[in-house]
N, C-alpha and C. Protein backbone atom coordinates (compact mmCIF):
# COMPACT_ATOMS: atom_id res chain seq x y z
N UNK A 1 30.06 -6.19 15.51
CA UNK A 1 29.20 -5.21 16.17
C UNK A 1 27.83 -5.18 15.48
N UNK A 2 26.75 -5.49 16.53
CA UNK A 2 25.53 -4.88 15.88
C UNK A 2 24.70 -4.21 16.03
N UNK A 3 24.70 -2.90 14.63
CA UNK A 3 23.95 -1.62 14.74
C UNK A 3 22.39 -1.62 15.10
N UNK A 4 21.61 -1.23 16.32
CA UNK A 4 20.24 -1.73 16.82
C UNK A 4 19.63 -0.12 16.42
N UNK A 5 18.55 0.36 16.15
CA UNK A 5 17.84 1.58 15.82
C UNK A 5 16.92 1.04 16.85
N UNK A 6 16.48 1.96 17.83
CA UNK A 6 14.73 1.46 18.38
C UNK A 6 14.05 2.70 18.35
N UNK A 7 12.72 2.05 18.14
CA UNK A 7 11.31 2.89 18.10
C UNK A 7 10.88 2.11 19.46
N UNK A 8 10.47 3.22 20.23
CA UNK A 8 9.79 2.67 21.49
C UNK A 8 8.87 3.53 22.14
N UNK A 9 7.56 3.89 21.92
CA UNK A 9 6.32 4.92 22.26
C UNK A 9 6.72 4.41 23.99
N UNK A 10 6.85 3.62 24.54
CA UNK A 10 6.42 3.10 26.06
C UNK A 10 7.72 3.82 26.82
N UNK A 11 7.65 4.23 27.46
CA UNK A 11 8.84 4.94 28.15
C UNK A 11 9.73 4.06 29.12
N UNK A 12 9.34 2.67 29.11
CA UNK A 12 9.58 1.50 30.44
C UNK A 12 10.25 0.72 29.56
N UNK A 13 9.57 0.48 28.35
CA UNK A 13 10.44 -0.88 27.12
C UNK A 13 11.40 0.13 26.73
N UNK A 14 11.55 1.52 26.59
CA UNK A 14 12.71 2.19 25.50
C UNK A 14 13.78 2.20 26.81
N UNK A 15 13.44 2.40 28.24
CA UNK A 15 14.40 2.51 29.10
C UNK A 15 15.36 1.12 29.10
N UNK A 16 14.04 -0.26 28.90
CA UNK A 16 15.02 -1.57 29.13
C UNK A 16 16.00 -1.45 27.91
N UNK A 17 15.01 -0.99 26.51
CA UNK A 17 16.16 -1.45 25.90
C UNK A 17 17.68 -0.42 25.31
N UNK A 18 17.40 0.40 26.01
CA UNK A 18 18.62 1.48 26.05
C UNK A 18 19.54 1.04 27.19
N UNK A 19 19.29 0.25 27.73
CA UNK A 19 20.46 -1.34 28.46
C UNK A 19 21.07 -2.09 28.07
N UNK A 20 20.76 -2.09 26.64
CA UNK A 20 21.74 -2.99 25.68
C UNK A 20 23.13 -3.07 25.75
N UNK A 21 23.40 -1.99 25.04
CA UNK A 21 24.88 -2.34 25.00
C UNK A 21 26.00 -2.46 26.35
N UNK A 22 24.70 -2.21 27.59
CA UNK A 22 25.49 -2.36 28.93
C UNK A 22 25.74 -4.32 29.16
N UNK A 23 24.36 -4.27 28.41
CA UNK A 23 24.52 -6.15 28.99
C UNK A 23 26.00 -6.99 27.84
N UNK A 24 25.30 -6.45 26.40
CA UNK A 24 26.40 -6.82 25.46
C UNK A 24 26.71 -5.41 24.68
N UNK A 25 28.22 -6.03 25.16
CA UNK A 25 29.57 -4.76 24.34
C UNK A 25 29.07 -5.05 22.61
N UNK A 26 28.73 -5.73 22.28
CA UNK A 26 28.57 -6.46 20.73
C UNK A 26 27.67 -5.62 20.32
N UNK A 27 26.83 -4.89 21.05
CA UNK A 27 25.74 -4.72 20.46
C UNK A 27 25.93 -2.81 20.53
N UNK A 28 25.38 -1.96 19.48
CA UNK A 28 25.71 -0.68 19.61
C UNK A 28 24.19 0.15 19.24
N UNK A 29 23.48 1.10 20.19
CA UNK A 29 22.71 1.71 19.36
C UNK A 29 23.16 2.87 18.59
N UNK A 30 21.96 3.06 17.36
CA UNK A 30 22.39 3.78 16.61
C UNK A 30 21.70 5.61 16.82
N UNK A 31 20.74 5.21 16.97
CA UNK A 31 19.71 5.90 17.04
C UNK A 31 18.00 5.50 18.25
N UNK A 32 17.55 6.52 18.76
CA UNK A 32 15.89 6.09 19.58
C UNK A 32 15.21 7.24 19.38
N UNK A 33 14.08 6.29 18.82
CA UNK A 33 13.06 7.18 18.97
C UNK A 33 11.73 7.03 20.02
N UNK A 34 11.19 7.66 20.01
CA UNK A 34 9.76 7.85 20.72
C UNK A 34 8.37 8.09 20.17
N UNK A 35 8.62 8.29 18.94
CA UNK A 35 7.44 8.80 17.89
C UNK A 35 7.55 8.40 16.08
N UNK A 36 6.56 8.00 15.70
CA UNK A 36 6.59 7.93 14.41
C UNK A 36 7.52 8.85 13.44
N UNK A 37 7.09 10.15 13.80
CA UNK A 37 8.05 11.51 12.86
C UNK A 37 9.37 11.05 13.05
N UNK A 38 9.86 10.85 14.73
CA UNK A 38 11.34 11.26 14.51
C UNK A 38 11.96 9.26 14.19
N UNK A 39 11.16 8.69 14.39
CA UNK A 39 11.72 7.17 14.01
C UNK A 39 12.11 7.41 12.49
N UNK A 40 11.23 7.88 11.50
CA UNK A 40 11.23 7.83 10.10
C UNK A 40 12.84 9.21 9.90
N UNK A 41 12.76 9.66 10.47
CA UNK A 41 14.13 10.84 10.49
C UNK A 41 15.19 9.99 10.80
N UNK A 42 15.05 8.93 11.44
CA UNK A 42 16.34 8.21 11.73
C UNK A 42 16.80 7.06 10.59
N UNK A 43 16.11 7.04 9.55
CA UNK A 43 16.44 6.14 8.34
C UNK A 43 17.79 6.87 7.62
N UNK A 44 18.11 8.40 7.97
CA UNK A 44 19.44 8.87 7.87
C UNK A 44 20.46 8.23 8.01
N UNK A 45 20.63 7.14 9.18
CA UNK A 45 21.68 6.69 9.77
C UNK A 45 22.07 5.84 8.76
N UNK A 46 23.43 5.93 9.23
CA UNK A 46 24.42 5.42 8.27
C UNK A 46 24.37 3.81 7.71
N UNK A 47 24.03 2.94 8.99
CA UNK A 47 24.20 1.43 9.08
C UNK A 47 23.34 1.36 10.16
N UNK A 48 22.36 0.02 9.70
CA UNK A 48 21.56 -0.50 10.84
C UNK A 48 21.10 -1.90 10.47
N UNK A 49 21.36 -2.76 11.48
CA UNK A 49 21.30 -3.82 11.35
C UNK A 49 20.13 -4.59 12.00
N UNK A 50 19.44 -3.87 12.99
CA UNK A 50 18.52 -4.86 13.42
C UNK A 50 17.70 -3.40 14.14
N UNK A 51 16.30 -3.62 13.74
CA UNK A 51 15.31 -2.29 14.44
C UNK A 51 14.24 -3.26 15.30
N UNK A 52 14.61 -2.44 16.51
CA UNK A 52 13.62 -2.81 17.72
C UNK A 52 12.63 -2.03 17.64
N UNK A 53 11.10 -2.46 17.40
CA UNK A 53 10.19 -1.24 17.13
C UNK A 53 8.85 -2.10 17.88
N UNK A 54 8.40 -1.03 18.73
CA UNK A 54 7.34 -1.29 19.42
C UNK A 54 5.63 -1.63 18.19
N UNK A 55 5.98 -0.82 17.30
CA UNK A 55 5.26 -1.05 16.57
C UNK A 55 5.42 -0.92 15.12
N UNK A 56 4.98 -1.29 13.88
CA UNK A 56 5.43 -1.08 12.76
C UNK A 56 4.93 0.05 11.74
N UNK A 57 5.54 0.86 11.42
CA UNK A 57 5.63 2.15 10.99
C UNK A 57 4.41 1.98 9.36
N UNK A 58 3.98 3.19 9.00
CA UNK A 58 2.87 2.77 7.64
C UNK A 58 3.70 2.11 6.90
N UNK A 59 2.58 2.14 5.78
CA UNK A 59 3.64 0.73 4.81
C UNK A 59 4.22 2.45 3.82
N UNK A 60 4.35 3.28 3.54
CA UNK A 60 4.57 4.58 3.24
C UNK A 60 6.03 4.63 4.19
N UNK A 61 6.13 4.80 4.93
CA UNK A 61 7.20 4.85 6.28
C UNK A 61 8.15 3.56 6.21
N UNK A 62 7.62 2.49 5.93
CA UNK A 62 8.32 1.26 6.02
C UNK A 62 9.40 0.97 4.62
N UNK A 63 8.99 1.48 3.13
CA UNK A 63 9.21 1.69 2.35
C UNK A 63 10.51 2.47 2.64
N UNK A 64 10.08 3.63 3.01
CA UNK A 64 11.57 4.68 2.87
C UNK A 64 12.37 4.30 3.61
N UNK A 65 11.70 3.33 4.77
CA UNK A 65 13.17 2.96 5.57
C UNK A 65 14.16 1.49 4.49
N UNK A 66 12.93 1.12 4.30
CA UNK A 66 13.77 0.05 3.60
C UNK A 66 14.46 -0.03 2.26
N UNK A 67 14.68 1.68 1.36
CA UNK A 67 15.55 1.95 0.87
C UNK A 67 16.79 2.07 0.96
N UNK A 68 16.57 2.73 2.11
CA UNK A 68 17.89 3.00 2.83
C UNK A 68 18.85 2.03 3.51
N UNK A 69 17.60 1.40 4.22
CA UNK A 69 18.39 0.02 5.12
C UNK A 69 17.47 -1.38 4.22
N UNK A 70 17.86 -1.98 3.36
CA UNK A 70 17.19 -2.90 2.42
C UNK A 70 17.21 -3.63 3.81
N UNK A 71 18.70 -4.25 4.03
CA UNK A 71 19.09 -5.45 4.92
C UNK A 71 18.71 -5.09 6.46
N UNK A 72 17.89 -4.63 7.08
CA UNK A 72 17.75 -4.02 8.29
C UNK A 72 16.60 -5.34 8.39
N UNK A 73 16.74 -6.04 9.84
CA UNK A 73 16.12 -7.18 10.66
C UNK A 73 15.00 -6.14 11.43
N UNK A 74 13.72 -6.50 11.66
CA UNK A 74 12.87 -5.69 12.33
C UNK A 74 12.61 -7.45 13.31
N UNK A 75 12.77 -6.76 14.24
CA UNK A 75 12.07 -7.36 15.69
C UNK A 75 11.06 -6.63 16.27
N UNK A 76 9.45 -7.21 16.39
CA UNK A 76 8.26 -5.77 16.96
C UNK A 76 7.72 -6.59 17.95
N UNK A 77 7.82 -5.96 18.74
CA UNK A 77 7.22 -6.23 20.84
C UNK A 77 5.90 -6.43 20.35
N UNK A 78 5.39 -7.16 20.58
CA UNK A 78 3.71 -6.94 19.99
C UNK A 78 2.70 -7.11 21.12
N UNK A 79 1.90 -6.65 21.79
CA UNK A 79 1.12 -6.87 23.09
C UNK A 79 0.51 -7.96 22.17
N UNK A 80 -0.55 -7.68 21.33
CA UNK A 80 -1.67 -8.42 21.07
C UNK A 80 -1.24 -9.92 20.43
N UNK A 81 -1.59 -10.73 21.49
CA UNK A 81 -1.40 -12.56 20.69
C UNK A 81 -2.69 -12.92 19.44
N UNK A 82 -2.76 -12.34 18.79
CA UNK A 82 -4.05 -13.14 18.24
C UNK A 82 -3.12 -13.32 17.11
N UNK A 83 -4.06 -14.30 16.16
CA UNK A 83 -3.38 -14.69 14.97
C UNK A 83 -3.58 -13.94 13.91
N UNK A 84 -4.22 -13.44 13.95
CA UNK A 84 -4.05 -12.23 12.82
C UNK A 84 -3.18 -11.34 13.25
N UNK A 85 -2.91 -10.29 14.36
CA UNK A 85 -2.00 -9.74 14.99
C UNK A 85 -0.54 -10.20 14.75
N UNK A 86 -0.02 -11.86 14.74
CA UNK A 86 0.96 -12.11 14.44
C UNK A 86 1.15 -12.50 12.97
N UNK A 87 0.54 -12.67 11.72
CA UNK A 87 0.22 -12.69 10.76
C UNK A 87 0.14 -11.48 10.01
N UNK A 88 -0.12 -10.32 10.61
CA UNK A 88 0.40 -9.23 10.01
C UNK A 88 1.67 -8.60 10.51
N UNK A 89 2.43 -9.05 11.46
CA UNK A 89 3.49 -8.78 11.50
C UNK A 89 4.31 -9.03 10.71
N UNK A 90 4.09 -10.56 9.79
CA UNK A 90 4.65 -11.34 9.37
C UNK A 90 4.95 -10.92 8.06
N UNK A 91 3.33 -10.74 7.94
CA UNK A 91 3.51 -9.78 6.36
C UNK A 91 4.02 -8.49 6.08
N UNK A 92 4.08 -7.85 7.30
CA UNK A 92 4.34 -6.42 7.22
C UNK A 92 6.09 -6.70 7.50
N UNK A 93 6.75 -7.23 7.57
CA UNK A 93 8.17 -7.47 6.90
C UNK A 93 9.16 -8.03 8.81
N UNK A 94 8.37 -8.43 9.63
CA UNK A 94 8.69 -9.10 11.09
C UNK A 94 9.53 -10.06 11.07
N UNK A 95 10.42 -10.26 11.41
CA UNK A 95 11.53 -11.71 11.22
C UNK A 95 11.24 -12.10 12.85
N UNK A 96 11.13 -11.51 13.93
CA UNK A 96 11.05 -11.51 15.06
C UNK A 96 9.87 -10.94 15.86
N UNK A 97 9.25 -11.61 16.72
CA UNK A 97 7.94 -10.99 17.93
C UNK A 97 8.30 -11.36 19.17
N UNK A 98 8.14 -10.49 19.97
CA UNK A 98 8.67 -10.54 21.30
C UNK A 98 7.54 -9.69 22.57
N UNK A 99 6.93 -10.49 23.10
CA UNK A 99 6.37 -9.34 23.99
C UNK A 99 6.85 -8.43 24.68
N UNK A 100 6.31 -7.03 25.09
CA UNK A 100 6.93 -6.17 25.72
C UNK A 100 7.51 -6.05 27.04
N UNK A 101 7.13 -7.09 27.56
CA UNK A 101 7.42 -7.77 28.95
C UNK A 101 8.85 -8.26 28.36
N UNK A 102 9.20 -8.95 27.74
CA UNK A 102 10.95 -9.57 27.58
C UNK A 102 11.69 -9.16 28.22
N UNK A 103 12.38 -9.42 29.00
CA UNK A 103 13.56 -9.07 29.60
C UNK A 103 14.60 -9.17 28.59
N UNK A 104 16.27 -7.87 29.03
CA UNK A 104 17.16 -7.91 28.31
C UNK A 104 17.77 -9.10 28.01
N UNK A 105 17.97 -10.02 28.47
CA UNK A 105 18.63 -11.58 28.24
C UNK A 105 17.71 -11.68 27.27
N UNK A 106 16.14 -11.87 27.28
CA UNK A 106 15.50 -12.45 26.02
C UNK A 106 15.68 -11.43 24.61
N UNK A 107 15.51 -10.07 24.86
CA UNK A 107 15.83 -9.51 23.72
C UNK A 107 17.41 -9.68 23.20
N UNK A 108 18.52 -9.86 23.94
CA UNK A 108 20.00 -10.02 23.46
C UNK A 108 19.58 -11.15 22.52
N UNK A 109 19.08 -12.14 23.10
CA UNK A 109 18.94 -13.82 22.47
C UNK A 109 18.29 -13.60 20.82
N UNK A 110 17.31 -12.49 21.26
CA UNK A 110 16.78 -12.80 19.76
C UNK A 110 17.56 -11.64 18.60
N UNK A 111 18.38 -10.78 19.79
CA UNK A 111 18.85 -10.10 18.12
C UNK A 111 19.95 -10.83 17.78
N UNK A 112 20.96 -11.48 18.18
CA UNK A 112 21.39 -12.64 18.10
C UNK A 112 21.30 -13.73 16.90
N UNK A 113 20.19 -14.01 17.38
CA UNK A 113 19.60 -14.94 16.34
C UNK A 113 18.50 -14.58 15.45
N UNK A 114 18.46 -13.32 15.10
CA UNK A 114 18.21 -12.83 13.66
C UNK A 114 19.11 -12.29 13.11
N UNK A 115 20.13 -11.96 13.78
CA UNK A 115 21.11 -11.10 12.81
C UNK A 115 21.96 -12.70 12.63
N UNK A 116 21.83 -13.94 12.83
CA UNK A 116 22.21 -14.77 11.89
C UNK A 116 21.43 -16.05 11.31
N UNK A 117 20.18 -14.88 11.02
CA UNK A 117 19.40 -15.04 9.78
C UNK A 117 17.96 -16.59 10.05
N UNK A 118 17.71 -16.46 11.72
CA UNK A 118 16.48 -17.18 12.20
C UNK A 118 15.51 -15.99 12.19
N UNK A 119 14.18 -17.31 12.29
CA UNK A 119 13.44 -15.70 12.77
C UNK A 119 12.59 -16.41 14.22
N UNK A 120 12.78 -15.51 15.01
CA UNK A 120 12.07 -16.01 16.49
C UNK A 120 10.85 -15.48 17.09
N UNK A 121 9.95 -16.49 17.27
CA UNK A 121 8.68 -16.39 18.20
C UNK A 121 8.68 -17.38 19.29
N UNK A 122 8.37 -16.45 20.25
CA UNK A 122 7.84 -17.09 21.80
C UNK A 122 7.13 -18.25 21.90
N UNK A 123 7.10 -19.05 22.60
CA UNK A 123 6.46 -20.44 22.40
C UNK A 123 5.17 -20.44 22.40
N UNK A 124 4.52 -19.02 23.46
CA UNK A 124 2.78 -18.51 23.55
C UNK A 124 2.58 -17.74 22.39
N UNK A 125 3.65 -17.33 21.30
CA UNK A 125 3.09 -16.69 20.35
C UNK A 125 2.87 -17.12 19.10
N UNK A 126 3.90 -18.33 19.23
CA UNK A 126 3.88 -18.98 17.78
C UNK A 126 3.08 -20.57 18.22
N UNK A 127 2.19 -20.75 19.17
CA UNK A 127 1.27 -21.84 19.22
C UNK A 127 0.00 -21.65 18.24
N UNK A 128 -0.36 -19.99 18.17
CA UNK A 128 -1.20 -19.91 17.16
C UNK A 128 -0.87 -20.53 15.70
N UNK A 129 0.23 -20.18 15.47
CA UNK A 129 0.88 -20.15 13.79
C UNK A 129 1.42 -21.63 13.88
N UNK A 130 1.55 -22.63 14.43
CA UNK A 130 1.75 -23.62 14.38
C UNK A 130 0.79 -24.82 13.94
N UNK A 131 -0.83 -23.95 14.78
CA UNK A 131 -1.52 -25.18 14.63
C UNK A 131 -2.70 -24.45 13.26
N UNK A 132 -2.48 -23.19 12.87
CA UNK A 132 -2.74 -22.76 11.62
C UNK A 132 -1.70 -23.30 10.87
N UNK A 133 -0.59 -23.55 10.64
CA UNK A 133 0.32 -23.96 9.59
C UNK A 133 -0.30 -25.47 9.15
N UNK A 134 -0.82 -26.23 10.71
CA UNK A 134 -0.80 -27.77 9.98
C UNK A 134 -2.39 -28.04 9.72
N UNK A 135 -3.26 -26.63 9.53
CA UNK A 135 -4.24 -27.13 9.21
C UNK A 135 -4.28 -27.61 7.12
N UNK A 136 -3.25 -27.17 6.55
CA UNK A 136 -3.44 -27.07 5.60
C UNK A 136 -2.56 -28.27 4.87
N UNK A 137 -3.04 -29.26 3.98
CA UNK A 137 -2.09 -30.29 3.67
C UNK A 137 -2.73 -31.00 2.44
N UNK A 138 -1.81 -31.39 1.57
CA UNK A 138 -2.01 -31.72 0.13
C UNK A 138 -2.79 -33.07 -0.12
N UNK A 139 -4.02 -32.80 -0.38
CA UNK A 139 -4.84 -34.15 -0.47
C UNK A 139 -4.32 -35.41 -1.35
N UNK A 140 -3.44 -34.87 -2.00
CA UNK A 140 -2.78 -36.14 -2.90
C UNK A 140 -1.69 -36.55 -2.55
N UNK A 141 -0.91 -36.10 -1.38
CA UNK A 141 0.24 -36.33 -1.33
C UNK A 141 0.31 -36.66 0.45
N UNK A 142 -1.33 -36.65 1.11
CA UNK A 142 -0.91 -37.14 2.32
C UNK A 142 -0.23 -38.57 2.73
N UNK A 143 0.53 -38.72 3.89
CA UNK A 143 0.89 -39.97 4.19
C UNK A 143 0.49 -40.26 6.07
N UNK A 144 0.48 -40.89 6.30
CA UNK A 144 0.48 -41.48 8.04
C UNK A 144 1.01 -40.37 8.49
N UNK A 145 2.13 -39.87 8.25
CA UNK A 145 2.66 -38.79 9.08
C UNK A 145 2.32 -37.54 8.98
N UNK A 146 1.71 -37.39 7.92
CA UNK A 146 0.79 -36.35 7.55
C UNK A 146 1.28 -35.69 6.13
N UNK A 147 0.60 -34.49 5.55
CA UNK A 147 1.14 -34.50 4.54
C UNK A 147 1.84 -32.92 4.25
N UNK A 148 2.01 -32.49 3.05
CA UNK A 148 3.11 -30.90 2.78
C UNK A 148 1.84 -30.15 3.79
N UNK A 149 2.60 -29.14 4.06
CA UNK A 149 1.43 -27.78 4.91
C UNK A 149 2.76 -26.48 5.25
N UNK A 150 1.78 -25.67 5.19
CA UNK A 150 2.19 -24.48 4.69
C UNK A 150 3.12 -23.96 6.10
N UNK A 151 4.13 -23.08 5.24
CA UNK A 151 5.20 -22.92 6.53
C UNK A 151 4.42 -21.29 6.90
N UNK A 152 5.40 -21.08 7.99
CA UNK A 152 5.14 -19.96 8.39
C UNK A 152 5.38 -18.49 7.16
N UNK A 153 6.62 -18.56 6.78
CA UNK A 153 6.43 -18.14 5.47
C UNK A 153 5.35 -17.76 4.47
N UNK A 154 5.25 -19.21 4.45
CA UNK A 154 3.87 -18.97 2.69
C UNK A 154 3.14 -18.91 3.88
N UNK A 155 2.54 -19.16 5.26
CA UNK A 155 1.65 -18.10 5.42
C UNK A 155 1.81 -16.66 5.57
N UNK A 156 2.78 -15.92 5.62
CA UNK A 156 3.23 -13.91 5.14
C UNK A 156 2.50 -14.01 3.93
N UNK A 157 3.13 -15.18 2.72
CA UNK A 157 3.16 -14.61 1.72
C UNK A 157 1.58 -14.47 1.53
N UNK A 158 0.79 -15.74 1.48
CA UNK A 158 -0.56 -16.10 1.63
C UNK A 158 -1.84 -15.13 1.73
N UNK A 159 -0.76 -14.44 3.15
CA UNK A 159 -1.88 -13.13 3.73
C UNK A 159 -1.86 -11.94 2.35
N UNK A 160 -0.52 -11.91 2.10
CA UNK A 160 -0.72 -10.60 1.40
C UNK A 160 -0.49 -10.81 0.36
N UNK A 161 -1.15 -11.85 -0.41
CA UNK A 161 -1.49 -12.14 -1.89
C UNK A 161 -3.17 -11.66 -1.44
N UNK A 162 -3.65 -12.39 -0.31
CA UNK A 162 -5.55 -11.86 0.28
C UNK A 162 -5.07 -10.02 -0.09
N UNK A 163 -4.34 -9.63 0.63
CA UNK A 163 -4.48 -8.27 0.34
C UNK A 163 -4.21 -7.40 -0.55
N UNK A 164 -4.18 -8.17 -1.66
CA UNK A 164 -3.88 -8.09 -3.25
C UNK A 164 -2.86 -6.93 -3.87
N UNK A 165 -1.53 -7.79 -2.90
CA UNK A 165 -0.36 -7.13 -3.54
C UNK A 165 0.16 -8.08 -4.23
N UNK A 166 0.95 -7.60 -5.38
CA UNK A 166 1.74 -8.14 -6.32
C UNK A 166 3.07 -9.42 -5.95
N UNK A 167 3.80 -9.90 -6.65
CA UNK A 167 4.74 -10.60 -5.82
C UNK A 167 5.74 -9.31 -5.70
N UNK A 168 6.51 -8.64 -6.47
CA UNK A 168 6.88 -7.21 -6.31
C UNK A 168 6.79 -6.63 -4.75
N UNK A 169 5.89 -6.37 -5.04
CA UNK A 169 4.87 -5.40 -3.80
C UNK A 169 5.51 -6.61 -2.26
N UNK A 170 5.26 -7.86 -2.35
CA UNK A 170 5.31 -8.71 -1.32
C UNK A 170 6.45 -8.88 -1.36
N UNK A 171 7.53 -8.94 -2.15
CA UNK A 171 8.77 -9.39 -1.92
C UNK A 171 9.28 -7.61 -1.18
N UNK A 172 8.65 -6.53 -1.57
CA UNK A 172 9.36 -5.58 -0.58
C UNK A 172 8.83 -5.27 0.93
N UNK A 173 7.91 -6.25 0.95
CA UNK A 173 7.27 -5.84 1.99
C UNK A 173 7.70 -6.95 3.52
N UNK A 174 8.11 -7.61 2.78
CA UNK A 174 8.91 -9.11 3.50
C UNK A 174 10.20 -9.17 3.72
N UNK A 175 10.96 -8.51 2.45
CA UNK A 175 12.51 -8.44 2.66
C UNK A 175 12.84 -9.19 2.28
N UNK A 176 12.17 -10.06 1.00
CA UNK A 176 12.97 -11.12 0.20
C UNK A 176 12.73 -10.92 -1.34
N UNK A 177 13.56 -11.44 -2.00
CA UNK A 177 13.79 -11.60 -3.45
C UNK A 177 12.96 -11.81 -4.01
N UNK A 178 12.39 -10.89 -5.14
CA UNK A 178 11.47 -11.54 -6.40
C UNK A 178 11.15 -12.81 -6.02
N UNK A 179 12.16 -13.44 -6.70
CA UNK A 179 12.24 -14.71 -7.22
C UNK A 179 11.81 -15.84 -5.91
N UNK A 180 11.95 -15.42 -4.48
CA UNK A 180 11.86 -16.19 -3.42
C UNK A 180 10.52 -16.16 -3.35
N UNK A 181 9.51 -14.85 -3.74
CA UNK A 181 8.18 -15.12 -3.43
C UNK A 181 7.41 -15.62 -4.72
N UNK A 182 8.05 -15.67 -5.87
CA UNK A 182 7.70 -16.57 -6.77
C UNK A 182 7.60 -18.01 -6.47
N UNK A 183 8.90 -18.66 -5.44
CA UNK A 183 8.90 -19.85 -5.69
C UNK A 183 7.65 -20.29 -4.47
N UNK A 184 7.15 -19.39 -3.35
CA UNK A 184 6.76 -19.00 -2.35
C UNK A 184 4.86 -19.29 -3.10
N UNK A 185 4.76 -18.40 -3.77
CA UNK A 185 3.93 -18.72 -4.33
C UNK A 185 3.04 -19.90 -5.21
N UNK A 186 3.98 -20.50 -5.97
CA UNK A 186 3.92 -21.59 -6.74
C UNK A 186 4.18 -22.95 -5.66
N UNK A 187 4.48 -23.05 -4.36
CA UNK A 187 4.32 -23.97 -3.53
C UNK A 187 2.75 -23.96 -2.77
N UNK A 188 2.19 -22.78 -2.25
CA UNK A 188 1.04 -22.16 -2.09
C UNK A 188 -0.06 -22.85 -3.28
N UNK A 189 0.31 -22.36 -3.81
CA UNK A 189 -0.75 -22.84 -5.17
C UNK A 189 -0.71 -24.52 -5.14
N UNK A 190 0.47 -24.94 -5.20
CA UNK A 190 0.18 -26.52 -5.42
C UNK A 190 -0.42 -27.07 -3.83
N UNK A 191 0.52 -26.76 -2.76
CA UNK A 191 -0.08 -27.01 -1.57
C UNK A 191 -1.84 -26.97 -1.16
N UNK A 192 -2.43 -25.92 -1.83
CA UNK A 192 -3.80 -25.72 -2.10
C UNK A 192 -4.77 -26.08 -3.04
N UNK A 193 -3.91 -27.32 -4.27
CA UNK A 193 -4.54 -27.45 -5.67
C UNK A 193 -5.18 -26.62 -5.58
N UNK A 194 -4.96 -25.38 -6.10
CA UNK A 194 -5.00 -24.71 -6.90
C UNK A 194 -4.40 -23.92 -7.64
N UNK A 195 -5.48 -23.50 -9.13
CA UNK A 195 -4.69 -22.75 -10.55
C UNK A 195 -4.19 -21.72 -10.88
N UNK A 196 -5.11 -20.98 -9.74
CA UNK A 196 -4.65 -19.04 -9.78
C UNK A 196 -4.23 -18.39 -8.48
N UNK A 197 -3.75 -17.67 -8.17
CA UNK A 197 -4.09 -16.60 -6.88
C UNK A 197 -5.37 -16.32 -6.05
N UNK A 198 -6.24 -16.19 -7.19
CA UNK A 198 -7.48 -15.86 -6.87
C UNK A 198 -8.08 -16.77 -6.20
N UNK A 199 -7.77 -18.47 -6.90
CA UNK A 199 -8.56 -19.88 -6.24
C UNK A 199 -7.79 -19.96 -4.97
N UNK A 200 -6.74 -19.85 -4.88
CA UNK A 200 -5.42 -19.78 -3.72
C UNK A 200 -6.36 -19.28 -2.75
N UNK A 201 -6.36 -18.04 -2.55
CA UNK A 201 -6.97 -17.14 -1.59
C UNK A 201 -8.39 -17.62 -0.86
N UNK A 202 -9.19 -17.93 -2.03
CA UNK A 202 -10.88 -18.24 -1.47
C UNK A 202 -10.79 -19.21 -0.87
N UNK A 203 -9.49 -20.78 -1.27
CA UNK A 203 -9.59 -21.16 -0.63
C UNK A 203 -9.22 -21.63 0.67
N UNK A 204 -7.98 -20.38 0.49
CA UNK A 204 -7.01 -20.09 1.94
C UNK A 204 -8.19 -19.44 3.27
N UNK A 205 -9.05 -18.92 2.52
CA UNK A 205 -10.34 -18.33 3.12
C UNK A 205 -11.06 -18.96 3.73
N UNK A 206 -11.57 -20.39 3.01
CA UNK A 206 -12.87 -20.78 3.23
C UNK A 206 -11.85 -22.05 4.38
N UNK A 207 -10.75 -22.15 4.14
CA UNK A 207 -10.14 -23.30 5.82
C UNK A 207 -9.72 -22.03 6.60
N UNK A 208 -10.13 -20.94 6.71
CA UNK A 208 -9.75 -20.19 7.77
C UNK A 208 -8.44 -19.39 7.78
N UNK A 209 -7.54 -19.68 6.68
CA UNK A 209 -6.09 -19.36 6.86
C UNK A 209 -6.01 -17.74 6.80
N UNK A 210 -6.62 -16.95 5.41
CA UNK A 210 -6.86 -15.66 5.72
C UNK A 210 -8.18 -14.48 5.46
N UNK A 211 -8.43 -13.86 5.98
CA UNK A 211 -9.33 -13.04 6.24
C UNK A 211 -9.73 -12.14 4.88
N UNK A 212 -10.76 -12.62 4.21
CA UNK A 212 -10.91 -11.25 3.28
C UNK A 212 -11.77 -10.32 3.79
């Protein structure tokens, strides 16, 4: 069985997805909200496994939920395609983007396949992050086929090293281990020859990758 929480401001997406557990028995909600206040009141609940949220709660709000629910999958409907738009989803702790248009078959599919541990974007949403991923590639180590370039991943991590959080700070903000955005980091750095964070960034900057 999997426990779904949704945040849904739109009164049309919270109706589709309060259809869930009609399409799949597998799937159970736990809790819905409609508003910031009472979404953050619902971090009470006992077990939650995957949060459908129209949008993503402060990083203050996101925190307390993710005490409670460390292991909780966030999937966020996102209207806006731009690449920064999906790039801060990414960083702001998103395993999943789905426009608000999805139909229930597409949302079943993707909680599905995050609750065993993919993370899914739309083919119009992740064309941005695809052809940003292969702009970046190791001048010493290219070949014919091209060379290392940064995954979707070290670009989360990427962004919010620019926004000068800690690995700490980024590993809670992502939903992974210390140690994963350490190694996350130290691929970043070599992928970019470069020595620090700081060279990392200016020059994640100056090919466009992130915004200071």
């Amino acid at each position: 069985m999997i426990s779904v929480l949704i945040f849904a401001v739109d009164a049309k997406l919270r109706r589709t997805l309060e259809q869930l557990p009609k399409r799949d028995t597998d799937i159970r909600i736990v809790g819905i909200a409609d508003d910031q206040q009472s979404f953050v009141r619902l971090a009470d609940k006992p077990h939650v496994d995957v949060v459908l949220a129209q949008e993503m709660p402060t990083d203050e709000q996101f925190a307390s939920l993710r005490v409670r629910h460390k292991d909780a999958i966030w999937v966020l409907f996102l209207a806006s395609e731009t690449e920064r738009a999906i790039l801060e989803a990414l960083s702001a702790g998103a395993s999943a983007i789905l426009p608000p248009s999805a139909n229930l078959a597409e949302i079943i599919a993707t909680i599905r396949m995050v609750a065993d541990g993919l993370v899914v974007f739309p083919r119009k949403l992740s064309a941005a992050l695809s052809g940003r991923a292969e702009i970046v590639k190791g001048r010493s180590n290219e070949t014919e086929g091209g060379g290392p370039r940064l995954s979707i991943r070290e670009i989360a991590v990427l962004t919010a090293m620019a926004d000068g959080h800690s690995n700490k700070e980024i590993a809670r903000r992502l939903g992974i281990s210390f140690h994963t955005v350490k190694f996350h980091v130290a691929s970043i750095l070599e992928k970019l020859e470069a020595d620090t964070r700081t060279e990392a960034v200016i020059k994640a900057a100056q090919l466009g990758l992130v915004m200071l």
